[in-house]
N, C-alpha and C. Protein backbone atom coordinates (compact mmCIF):
# COMPACT_ATOMS: atom_id res chain seq x y z
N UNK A 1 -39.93 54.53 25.14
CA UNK A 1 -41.00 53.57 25.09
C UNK A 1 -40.80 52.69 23.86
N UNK A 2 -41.08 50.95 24.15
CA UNK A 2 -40.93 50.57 22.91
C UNK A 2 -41.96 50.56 22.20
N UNK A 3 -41.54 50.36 21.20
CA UNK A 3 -43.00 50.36 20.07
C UNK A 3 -43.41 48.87 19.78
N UNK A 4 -44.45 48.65 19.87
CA UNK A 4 -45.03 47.20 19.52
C UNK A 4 -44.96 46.87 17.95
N UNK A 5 -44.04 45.99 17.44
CA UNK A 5 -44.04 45.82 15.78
C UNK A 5 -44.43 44.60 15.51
N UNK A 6 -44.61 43.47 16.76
CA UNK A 6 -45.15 41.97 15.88
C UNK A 6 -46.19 41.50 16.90
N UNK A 7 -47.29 40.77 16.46
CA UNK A 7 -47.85 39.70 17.20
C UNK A 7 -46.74 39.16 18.26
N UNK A 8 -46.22 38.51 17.97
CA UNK A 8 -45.21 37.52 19.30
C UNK A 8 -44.74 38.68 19.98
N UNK A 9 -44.72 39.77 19.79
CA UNK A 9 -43.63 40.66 20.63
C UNK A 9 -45.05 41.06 21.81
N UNK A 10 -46.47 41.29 21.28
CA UNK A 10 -47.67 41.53 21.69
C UNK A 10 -47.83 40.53 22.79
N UNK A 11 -48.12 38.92 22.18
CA UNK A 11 -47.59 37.71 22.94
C UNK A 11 -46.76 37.55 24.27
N UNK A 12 -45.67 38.38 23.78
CA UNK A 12 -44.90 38.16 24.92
C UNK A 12 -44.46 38.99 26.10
N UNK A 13 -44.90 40.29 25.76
CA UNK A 13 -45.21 41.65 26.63
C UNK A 13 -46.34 41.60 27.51
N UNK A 14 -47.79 41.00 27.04
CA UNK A 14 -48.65 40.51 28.30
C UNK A 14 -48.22 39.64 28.99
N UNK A 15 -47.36 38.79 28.97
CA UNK A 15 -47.12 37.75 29.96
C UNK A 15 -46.33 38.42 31.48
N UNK A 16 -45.56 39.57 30.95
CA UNK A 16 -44.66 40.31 32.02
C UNK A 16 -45.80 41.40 32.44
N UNK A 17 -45.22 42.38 33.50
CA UNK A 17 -45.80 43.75 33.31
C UNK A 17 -45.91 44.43 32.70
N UNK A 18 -46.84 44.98 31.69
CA UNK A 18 -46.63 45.74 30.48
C UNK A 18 -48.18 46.52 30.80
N UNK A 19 -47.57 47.53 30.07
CA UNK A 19 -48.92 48.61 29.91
C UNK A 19 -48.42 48.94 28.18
N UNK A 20 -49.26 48.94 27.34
CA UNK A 20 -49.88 49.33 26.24
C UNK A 20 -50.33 50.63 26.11
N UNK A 21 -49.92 51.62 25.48
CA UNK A 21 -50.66 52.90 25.05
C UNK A 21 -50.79 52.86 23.39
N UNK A 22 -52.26 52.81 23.47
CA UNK A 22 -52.59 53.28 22.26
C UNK A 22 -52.84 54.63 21.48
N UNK A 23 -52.26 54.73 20.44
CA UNK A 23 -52.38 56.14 20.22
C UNK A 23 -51.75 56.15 18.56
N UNK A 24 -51.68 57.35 18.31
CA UNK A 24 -51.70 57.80 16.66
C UNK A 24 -51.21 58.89 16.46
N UNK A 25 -50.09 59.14 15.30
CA UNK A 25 -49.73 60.23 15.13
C UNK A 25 -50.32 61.73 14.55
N UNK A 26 -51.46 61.48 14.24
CA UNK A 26 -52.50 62.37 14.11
C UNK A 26 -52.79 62.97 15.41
N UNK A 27 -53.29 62.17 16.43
CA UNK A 27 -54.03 62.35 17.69
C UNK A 27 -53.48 63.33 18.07
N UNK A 28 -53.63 65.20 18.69
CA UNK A 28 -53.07 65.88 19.26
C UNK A 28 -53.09 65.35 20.89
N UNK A 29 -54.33 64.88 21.13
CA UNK A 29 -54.35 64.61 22.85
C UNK A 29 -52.99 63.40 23.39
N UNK A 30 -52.72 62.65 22.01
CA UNK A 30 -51.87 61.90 22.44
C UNK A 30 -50.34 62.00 22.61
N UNK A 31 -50.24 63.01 21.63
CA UNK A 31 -49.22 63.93 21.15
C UNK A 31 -48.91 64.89 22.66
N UNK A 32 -50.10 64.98 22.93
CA UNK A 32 -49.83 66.13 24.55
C UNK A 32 -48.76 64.97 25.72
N UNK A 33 -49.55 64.10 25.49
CA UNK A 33 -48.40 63.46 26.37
C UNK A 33 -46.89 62.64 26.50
N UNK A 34 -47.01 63.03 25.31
CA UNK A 34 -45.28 62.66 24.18
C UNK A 34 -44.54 63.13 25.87
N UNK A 35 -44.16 64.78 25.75
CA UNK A 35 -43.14 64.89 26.59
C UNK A 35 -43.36 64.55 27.72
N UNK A 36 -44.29 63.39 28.64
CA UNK A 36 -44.24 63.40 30.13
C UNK A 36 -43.97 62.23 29.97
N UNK A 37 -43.96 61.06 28.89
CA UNK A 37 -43.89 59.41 29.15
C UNK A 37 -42.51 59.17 29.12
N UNK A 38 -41.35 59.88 29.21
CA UNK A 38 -40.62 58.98 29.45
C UNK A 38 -40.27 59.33 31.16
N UNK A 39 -40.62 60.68 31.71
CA UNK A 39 -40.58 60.85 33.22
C UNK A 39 -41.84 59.40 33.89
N UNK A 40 -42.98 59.37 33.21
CA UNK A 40 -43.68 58.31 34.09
C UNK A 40 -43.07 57.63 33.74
N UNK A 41 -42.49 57.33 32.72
CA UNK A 41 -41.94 55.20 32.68
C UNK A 41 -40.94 54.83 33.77
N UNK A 42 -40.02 55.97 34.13
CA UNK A 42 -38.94 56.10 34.87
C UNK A 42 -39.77 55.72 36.46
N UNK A 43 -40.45 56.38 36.64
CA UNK A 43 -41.39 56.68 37.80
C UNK A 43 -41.98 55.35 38.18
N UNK A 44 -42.53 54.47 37.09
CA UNK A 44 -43.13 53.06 37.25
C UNK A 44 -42.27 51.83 36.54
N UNK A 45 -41.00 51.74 36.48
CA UNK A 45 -40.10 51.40 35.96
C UNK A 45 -40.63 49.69 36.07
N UNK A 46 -40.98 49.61 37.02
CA UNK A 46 -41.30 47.54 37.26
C UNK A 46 -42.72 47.21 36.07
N UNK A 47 -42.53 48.60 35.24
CA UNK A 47 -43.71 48.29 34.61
C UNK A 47 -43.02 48.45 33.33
N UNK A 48 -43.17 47.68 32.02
CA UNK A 48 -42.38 47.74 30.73
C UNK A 48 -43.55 48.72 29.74
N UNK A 49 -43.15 49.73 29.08
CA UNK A 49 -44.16 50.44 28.09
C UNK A 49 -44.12 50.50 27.01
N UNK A 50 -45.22 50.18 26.19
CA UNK A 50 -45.26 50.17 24.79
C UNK A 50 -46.01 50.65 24.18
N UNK A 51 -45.73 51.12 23.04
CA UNK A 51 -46.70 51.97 22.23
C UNK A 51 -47.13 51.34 21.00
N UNK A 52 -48.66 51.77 20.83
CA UNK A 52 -49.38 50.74 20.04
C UNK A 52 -49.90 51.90 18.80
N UNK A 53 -49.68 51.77 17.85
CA UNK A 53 -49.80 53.16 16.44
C UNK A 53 -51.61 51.90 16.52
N UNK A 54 -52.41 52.95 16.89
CA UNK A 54 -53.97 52.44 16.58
C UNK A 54 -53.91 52.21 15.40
N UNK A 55 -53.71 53.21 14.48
CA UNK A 55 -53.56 52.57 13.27
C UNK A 55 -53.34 51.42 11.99
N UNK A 56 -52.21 51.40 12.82
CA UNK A 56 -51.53 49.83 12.44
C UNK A 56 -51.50 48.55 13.03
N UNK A 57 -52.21 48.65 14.03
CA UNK A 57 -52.64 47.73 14.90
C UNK A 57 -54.01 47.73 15.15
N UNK A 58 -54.73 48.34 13.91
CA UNK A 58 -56.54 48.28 14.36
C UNK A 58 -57.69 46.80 14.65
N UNK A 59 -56.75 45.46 14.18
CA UNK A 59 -57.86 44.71 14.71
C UNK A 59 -57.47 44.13 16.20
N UNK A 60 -55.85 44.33 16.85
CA UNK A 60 -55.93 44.07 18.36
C UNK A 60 -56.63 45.35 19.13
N UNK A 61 -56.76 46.40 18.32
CA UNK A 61 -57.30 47.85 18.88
C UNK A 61 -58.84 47.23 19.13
N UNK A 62 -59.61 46.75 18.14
CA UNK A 62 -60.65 45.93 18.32
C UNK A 62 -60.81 44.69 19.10
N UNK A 63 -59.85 44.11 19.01
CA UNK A 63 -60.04 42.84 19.63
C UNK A 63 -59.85 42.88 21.58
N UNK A 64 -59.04 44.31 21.56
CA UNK A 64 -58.97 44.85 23.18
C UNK A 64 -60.02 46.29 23.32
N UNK A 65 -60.94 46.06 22.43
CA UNK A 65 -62.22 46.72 22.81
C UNK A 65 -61.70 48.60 22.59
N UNK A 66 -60.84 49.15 22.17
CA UNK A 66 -59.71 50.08 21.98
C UNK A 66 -60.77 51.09 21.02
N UNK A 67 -60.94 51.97 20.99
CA UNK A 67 -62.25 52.99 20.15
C UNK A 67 -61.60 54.17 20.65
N UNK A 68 -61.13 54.64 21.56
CA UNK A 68 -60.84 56.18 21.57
C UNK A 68 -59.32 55.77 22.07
N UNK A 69 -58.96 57.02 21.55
CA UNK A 69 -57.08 57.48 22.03
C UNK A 69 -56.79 58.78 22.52
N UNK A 70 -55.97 58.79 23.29
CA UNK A 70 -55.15 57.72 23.95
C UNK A 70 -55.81 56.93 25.05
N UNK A 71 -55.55 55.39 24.89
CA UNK A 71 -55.71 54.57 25.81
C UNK A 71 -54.35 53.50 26.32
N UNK A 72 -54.80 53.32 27.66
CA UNK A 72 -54.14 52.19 27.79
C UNK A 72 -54.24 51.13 28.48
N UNK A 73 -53.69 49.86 28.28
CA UNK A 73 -54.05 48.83 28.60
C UNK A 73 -53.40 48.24 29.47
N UNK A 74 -53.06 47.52 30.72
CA UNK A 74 -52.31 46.93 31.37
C UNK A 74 -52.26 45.49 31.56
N UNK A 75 -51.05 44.77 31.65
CA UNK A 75 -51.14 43.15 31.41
C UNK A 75 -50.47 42.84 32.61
N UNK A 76 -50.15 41.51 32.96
CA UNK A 76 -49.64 40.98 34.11
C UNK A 76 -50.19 39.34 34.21
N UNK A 77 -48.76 38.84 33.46
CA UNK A 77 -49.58 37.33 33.71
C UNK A 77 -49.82 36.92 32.56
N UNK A 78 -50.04 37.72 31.61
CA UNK A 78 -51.09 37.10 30.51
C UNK A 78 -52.58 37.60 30.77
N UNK A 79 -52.96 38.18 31.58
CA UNK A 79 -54.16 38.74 31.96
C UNK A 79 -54.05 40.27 32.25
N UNK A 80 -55.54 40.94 31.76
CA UNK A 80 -55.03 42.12 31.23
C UNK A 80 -55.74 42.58 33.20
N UNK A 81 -55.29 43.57 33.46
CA UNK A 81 -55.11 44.10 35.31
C UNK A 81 -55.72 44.98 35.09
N UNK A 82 -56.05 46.07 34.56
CA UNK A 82 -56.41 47.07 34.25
C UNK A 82 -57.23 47.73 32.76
N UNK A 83 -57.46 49.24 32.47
CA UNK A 83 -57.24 49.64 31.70
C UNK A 83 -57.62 51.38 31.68
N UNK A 84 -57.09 52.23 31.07
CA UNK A 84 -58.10 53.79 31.19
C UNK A 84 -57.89 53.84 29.54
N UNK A 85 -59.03 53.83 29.37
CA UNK A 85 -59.48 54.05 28.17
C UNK A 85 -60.33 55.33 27.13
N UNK A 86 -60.24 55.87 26.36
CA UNK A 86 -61.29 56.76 26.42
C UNK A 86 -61.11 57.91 25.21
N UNK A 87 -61.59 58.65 24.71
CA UNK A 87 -61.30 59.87 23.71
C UNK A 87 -60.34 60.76 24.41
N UNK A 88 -61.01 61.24 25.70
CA UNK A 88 -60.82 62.43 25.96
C UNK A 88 -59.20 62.53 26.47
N UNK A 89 -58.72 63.51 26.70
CA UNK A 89 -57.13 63.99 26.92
C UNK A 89 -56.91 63.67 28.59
N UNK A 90 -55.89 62.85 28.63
CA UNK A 90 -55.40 62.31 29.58
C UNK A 90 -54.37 63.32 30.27
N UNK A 91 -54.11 63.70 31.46
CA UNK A 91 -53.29 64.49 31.84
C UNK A 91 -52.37 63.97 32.60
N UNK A 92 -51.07 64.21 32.75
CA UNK A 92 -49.82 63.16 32.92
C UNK A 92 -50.52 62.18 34.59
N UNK A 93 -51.36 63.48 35.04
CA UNK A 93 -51.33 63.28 36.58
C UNK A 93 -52.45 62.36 36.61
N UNK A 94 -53.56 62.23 35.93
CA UNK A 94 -53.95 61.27 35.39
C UNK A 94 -53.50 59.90 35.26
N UNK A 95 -52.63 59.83 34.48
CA UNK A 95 -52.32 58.14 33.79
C UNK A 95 -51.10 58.12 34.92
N UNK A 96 -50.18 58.73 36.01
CA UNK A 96 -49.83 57.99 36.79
C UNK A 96 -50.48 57.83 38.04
N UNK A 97 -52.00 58.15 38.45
CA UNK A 97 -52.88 57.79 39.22
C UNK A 97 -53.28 56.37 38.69
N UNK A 98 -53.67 56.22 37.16
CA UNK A 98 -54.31 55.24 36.88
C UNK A 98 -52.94 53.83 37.17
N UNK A 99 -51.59 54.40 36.85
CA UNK A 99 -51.04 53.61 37.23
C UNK A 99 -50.22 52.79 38.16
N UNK A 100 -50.98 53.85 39.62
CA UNK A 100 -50.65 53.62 40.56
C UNK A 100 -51.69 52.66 41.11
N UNK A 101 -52.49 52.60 40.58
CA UNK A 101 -53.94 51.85 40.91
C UNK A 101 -53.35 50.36 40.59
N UNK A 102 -52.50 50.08 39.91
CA UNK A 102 -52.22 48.75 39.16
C UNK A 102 -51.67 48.25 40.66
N UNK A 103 -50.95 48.37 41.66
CA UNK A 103 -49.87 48.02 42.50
C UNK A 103 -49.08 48.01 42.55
């Protein structure tokens, strides 16, 4: 997964298919799903993934409404398609339901 390091790279990842996961190296729930994301990325491959350190990215975390982790966000277009958002612990089978929902 790549990691999101600039504005323009942010810029230019919503314009394609991109899904956003936000998350933190603290977070254990997010940490739970370390070992299943690179089997889903493979799985939804027409979809590009990036990882967003909440941390270091806390005012687009705000500015995409972002308060609990792990979340994620989906783009297409420049317009965001989706999102599952939330505190609670996401389970792999989970976030590739949510991302089967995208099309």
């Amino acid at each position: 997964m790549k990691q999101l390091t600039t504005m323009n790279e942010y810029t230019a990842a919503k314009q394609g298919k991109s899904v956003l996961m936000f998350s933190a190296t603290w977070c254990g729930d997010c940490r739970f799903l370390d070992p299943f994301m690179p089997d889903i990325e493979a799985k939804f491959s027409d979809w590009s993934f990036y990882y967003v350190d909440r941390d270091e990215w806390m005012e687009l975390a705000q500015e995409l409404d972002i308060f609990g982790i792990p979340s994620f966000v989906a783009f297409n277009g420049g317009q965001e398609v989706d999102r599952y958002v939330g505190r609670e612990r996401k389970t792999p089978e989970q976030v590739e339901a949510f991302l089967h929902g995208l099309g």
